[in-house]
Structures are given as C-alpha cells and as structure tokens.
Protein backbone atom coordinates (compact mmCIF):
# COMPACT_ATOMS: atom_id res chain seq x y z
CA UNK A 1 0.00 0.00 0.00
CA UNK A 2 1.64 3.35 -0.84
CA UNK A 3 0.27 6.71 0.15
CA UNK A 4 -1.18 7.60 -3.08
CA UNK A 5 -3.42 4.81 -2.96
CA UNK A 6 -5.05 6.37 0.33
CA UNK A 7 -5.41 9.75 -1.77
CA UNK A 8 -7.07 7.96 -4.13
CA UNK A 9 -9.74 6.31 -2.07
CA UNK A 10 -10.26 9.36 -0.33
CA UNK A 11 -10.80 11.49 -3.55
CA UNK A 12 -13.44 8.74 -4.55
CA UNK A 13 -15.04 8.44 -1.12
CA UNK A 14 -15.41 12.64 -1.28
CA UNK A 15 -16.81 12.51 -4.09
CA UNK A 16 -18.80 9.25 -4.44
CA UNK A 17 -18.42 9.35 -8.17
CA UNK A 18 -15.04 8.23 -9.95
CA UNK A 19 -15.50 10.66 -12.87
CA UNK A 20 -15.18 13.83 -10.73
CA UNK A 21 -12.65 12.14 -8.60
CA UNK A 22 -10.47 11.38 -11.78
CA UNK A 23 -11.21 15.07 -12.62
CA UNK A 24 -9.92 16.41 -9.29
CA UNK A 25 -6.76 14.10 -9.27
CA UNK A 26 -6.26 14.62 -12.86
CA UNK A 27 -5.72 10.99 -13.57
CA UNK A 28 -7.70 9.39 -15.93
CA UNK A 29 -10.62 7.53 -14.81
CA UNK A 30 -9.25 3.74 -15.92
CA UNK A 31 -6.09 4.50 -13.92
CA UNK A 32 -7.90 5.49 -10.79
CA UNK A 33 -10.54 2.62 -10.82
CA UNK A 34 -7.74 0.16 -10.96
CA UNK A 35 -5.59 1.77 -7.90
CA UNK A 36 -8.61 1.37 -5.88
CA UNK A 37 -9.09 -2.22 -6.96
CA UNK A 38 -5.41 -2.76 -6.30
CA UNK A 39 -5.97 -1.20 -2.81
CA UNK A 40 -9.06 -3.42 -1.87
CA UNK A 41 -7.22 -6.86 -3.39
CA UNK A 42 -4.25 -5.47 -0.70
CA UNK A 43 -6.89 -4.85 2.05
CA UNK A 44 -8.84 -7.80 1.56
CA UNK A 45 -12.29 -6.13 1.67
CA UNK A 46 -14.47 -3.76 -0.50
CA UNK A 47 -14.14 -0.18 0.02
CA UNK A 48 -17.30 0.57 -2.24
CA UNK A 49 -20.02 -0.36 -3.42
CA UNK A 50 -20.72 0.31 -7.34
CA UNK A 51 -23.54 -0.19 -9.82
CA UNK A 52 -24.55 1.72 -13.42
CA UNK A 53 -26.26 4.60 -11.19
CA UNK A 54 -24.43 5.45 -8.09
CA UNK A 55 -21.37 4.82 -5.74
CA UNK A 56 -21.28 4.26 -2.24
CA UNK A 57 -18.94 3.38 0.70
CA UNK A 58 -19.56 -0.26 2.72
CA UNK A 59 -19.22 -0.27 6.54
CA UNK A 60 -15.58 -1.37 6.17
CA UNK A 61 -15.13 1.95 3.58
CA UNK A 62 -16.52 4.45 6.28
CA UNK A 63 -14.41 3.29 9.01
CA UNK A 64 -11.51 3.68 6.65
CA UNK A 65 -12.29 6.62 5.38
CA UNK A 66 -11.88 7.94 9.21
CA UNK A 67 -8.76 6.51 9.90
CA UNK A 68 -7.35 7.42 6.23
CA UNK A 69 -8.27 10.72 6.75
CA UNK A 70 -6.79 11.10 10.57
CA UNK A 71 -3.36 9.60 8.77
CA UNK A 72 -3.01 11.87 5.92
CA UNK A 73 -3.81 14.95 8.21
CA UNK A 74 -0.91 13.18 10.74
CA UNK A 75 1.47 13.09 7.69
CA UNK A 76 0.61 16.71 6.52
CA UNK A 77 1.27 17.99 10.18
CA UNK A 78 4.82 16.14 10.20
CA UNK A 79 5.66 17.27 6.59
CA UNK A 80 4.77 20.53 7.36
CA UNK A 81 6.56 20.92 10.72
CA UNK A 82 9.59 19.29 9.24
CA UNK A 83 9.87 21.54 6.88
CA UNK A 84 9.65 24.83 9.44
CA UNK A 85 12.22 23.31 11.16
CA UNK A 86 14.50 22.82 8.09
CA UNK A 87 13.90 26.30 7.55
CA UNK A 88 14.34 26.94 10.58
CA UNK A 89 11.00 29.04 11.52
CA UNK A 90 10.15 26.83 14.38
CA UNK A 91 12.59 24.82 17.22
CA UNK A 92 15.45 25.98 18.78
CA UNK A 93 17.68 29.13 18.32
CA UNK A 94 20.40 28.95 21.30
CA UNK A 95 22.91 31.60 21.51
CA UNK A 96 25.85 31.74 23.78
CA UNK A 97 26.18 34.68 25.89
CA UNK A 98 28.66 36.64 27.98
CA UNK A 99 31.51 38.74 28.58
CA UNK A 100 30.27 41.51 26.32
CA UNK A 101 27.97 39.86 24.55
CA UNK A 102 25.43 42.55 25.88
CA UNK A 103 27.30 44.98 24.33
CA UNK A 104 26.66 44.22 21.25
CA UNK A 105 22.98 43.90 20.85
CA UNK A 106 22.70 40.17 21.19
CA UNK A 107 19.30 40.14 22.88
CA UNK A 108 18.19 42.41 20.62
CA UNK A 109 18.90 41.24 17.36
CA UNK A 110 17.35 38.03 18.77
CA UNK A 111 14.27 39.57 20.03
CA UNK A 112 14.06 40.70 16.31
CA UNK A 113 14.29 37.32 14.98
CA UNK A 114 11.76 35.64 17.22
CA UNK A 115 9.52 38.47 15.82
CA UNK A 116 9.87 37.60 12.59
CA UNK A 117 9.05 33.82 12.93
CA UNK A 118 7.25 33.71 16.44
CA UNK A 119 7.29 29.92 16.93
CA UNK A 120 10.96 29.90 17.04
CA UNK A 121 12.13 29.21 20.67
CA UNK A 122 15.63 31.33 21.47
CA UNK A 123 17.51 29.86 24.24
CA UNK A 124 20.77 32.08 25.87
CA UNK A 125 23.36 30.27 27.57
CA UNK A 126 26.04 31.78 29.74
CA UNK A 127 29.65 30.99 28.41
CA UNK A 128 33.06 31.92 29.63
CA UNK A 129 35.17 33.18 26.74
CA UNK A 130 36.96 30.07 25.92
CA UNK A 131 33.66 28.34 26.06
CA UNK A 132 31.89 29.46 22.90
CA UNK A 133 34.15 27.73 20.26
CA UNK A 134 34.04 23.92 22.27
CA UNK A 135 30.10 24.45 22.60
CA UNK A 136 29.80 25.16 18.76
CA UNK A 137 31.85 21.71 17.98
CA UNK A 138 29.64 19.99 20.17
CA UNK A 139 26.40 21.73 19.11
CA UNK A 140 25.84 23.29 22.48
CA UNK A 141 24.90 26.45 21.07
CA UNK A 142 24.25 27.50 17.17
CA UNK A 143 26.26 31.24 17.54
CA UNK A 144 28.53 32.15 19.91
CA UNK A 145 31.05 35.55 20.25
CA UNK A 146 34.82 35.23 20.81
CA UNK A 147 37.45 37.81 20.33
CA UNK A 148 40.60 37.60 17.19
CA UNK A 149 42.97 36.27 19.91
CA UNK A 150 40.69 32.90 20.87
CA UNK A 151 40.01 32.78 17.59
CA UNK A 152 42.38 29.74 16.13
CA UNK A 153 42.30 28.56 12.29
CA UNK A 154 39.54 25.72 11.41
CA UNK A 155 37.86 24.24 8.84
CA UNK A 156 34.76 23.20 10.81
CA UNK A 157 34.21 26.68 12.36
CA UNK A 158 33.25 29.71 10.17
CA UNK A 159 33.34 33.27 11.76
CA UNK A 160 31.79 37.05 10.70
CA UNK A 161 33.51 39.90 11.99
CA UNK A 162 30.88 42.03 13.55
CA UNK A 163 33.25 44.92 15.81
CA UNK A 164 36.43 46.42 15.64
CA UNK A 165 37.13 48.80 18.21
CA UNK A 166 39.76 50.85 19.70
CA UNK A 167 41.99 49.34 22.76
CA UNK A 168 41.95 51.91 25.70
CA UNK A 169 45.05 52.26 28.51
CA UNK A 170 42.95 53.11 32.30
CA UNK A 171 44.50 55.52 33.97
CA UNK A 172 43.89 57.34 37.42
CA UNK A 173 43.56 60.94 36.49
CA UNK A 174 46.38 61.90 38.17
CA UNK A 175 48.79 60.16 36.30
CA UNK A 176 51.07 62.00 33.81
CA UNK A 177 49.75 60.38 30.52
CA UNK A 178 45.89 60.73 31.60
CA UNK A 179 45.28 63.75 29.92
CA UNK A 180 47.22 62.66 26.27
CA UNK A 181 45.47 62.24 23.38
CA UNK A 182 46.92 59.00 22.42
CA UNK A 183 49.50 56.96 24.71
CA UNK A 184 52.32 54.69 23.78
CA UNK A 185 52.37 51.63 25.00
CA UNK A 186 55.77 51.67 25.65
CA UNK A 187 55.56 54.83 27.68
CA UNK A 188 53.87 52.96 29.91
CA UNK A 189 56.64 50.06 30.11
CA UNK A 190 57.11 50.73 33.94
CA UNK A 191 53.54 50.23 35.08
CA UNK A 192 52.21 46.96 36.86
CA UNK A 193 49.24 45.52 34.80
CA UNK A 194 45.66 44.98 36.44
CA UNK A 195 44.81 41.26 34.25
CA UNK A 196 41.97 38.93 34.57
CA UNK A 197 41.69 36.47 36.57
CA UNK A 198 42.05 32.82 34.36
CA UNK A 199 39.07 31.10 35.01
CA UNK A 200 37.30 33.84 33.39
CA UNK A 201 39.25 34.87 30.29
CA UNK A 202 41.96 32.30 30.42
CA UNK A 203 45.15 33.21 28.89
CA UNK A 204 44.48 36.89 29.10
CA UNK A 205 47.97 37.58 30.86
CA UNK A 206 49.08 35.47 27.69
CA UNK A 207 47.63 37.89 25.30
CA UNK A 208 48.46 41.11 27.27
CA UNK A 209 51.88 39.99 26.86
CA UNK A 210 51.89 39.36 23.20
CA UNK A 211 49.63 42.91 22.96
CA UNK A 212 52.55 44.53 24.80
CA UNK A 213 55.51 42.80 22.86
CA UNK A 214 55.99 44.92 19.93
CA UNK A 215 56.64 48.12 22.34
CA UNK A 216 59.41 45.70 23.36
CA UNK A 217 58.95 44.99 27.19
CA UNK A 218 56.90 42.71 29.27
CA UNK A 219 54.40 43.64 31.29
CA UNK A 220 54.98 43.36 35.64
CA UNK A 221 51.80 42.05 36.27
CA UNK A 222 49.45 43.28 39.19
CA UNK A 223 46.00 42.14 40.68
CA UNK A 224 43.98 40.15 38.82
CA UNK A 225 39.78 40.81 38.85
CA UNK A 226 36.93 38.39 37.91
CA UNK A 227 35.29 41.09 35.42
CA UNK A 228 36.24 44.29 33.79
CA UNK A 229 34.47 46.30 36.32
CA UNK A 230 37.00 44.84 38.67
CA UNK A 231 39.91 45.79 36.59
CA UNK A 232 38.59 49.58 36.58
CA UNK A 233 37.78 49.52 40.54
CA UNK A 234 41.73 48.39 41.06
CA UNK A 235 43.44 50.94 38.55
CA UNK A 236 40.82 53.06 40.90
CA UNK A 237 42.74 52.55 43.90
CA UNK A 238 46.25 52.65 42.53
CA UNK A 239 47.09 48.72 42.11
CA UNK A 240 48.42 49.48 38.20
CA UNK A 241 47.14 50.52 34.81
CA UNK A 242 44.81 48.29 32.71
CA UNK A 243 44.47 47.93 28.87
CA UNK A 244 40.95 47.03 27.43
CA UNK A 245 39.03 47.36 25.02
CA UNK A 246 36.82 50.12 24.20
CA UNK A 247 33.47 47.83 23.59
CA UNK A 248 33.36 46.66 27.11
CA UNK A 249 33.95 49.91 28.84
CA UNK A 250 31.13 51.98 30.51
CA UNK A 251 31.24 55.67 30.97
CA UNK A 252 34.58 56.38 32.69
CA UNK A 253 34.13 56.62 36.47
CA UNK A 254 35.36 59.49 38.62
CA UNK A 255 39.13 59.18 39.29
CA UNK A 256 39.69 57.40 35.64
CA UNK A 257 40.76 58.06 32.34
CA UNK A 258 40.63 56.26 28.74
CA UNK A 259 43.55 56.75 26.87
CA UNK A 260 43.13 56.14 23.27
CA UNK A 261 46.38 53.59 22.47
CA UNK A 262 48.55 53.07 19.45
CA UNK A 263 47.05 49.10 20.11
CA UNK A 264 46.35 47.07 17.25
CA UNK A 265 42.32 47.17 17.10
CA UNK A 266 40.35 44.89 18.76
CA UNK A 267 38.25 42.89 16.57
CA UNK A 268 35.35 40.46 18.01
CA UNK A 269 34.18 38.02 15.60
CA UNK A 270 30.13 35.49 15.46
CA UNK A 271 30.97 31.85 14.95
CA UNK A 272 29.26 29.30 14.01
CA UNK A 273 29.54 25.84 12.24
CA UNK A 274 30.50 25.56 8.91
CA UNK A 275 28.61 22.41 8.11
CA UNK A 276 24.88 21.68 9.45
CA UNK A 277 24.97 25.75 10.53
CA UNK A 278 21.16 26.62 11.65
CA UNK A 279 19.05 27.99 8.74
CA UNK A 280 18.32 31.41 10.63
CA UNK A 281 22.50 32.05 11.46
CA UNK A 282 22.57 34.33 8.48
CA UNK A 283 19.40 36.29 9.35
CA UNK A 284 20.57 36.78 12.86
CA UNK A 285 24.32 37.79 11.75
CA UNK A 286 22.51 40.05 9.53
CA UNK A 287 20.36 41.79 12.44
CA UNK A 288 22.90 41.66 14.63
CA UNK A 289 25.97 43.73 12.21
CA UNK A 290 22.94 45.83 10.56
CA UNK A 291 21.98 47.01 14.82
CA UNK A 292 25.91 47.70 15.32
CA UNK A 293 26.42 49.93 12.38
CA UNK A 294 23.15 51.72 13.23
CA UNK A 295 24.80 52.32 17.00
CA UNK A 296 28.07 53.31 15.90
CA UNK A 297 27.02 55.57 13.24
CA UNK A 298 26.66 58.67 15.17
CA UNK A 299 30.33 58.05 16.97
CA UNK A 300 31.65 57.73 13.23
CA UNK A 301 29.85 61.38 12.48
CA UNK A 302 31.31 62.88 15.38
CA UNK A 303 35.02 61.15 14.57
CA UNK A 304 35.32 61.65 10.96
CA UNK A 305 38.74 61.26 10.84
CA UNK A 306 38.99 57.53 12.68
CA UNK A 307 37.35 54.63 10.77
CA UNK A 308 34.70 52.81 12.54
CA UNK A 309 34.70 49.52 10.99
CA UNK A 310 32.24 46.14 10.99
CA UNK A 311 32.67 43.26 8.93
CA UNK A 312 29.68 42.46 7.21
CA UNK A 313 30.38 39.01 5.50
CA UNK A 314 32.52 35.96 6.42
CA UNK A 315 36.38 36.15 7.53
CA UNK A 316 38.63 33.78 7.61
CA UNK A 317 40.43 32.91 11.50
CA UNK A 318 43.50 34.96 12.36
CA UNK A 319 46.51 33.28 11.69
C-alpha cells in the first residue's frame, strides 16, 4: 500500500463518483478505478459499493475513510513541521552569551528574529570566553562571540567579523599620561598591569603579553579581577594601569581616564559551524551587524577622521 493509494480512495469516497474524482486528481478515470481495486485486493475487503447509477462506501469503507483521513492529516502535520524546522521558523535558536555579549545587541537582534518567525524558541546560555568555540563543535549552542585572539584557524568553524574597536590604557587621572590624546604603549613600560583572573578569560595575561611585545617589554603584572568592572575599581585605587578594550567599557568613572592607544584594534568576531549551521545564522548575523552599524554611526559622524569599521560578511580565523 503506498500513500497515493489512500489519496485515491479518499478522492473517490469525497466525491462518491469516480468521474469527478479522476477530474480532481487529474488521472484518468481507468487508472484510478484500478488503484482502488489494487488497494481493496491489498486490504482484503471492498471499500465501495458500485452499480450503473451510483457509488457508495460499505461499513468497512466508512471506518476507513476515518482513519485514512486522521493519517493523511498526521502526515501533513509532520511534513509541514519538518519543513519549518528545516527552515528553521520553528525549534530551537540557542545563543551563547557573555563577557560583552550585551554589548553588542545580542538580545536584541534576537528579540528581532523571534519576531519575525514567532514559533521559534531562542535559548541564551552563559559561556566563559573560551567556552563558545568547544560548545559550537559539540552543538551546544548555534552562535557564539569570541574575540581575534581565541580565535584559532579551522575548517569546521566559520566566523563574521561584527566589531572592531579601539583598545583603551585606564589611567587614574592623576597620572602623567591621563590627559594625552593617544599613549604609547611603551611609555607605559614601567607600570604593573591589572589582568583577569584565568578562570574567566583564560590566557588573558598570555595575550596582554603578546599585545605589549611589539613596544618591546613585558608587562609586571598586578591584581587580577573576575570582570572588567573589577579591573577599573583596582586601577581606581592605585594597584596598576589596565588595557581594554573600548566595547566593554562603561562611561569612565570618577578618578579614571581612557587613553586612546597606538594598540592594534580589537576585533570580536560570530561563529558558528560551517557544516549543518542553523538555517536562521545568516538572518541573525545580519540583524545583529545591521543594529551595530546603526549604533556606531553617530560616533563615526562625530570622529570623521577615525574609521569605525564592521565586517559584514565571512572572515577567515586569524593566523
């Protein structure tokens, strides 16, 4: 028994009259009156009964009818909802979230999605930085956020540059570079360095140190926080200097300074698989860079001579 043979029968038992049934399925008639013969040799029973003036459905055909009908409206449901979730209109969305995630409109540009196709569910879950490229792998999460220096080369991970910003030096105000312009980083070669502590951003003394290289010295390292509102409360009471970037910063506090640096930018990158990626990824990325621009566009107006930069389209890993 194959499906059509059920749409057949049902077409006939509509219609109680083979002609317009033929007409509807746009079969001819021949064909259709020997697919439900074939169906009722298969079943063992007769669906209809049939004479020169009329056709009509046996006790056995209504009861099948039913049951036909409750299967093809079972398969149609499946077919249907398969297909939303291939598109990816209904299911599960899940991002991975934090250390600046916030920042950068993540909620938002979600919200905007789920808007858009209601009856997809958008999970969040809370990630330490080295977190977000292990949970992609192992399908944890369908996005995540990591910055150029966790970012390693792979072929099953594809990323989208969605911020560059400026690196900042934090200063107390009453230190003798706080009111520069821009600060070298090797002017501030005698200063002890506020870091994070490892279990948040592990290897972040790592990368300070290779930030730091290139002004040729290495970096006498200080306290080390949990967050970057820790860093800025101990520059605040004189344990060191801090380097961060700009994106996770909030207003500067009283007794601080931000000190553009000569810093290569810092550039936070979307990831995602490159095989099996979730059908809404793209639409997301795309919310997500278009909200960005939109933010940083009145910063660029006011700075016309410093580039304000977002990727908009794939980018290979840093090498």
């Amino acid at each position: 028994m194959e499906l059509r043979h059920l749409r057949y029968f049902l077409a006939v038992a509509d219609a109680l009259n083979f002609s317009r049934a033929a007409e509807r399925l746009r079969v001819a008639q021949p064909a259709l009156s020997r697919q439900i013969h074939d169906l009722e040799e298969q079943l063992g029973f007769r669906l209809f009964e049939r004479s020169t003036t009329k056709v009509s459905l046996t006790e056995a055909g209504h009861f099948f009818r039913q049951q036909a009908g409750k299967l093809l409206m079972q398969l149609d449901i499946a077919v249907t909802g398969a297909q939303r979730i291939a598109k990816g209109t209904t299911g599960d969305f899940r991002i991975g979230t934090g250390w600046g995630a916030s920042e950068l409109f993540v909620a938002e540009a979600a919200h905007e999605l789920h808007e858009r196709h209601p009856e997809l569910s958008i999970d969040f879950l809370e990630l330490r930085p080295h977190e977000h490229l292990p949970a992609i792998l192992d399908r944890s999460i369908d996005v995540g956020f990591v910055s150029s220096s966790l970012l390693t080369p792979r072929k099953d991970i594809i990323s989208h540059r969605i911020y560059t910003g400026e690196v900042k030096a934090i200063l107390p105000v009453e230190h003798p570079l706080a009111g520069q312009t821009v600060v070298r980083l090797r002017d501030l070669r005698q200063e002890r360095w506020i870091t994070m502590e490892e279990k948040e951003i592990s290897g972040f003394k790592a990368l300070l140190t290779q930030i730091l290289r290139p002004a040729r010295f290495a970096p006498k390292f200080g306290r080390s926080a949990r967050s970057f509102q820790g860093m800025l409360a101990f520059v605040g009471t004189g344990e060191g200097v801090a380097l961060i970037p700009e994106l996770f910063l909030p207003a500067p506090p009283a007794g601080l300074r931000y000190v553009v640096t000569d810093c290569p930018p810092f550039d936070f990158f979307a990831v995602g698989p490159k095989s099996q990626a979730h059908p809404q990824l793209p639409a997301y990325l795309e919310i997500l860079q278009r909200k960005i621009a939109e933010a940083r566009r009145p910063a660029a107006r006011k700075r016309p001579g410093r580039k304000q930069a977002t990727g908009p389209g794939p980018t290979a890993p840093p090498r």
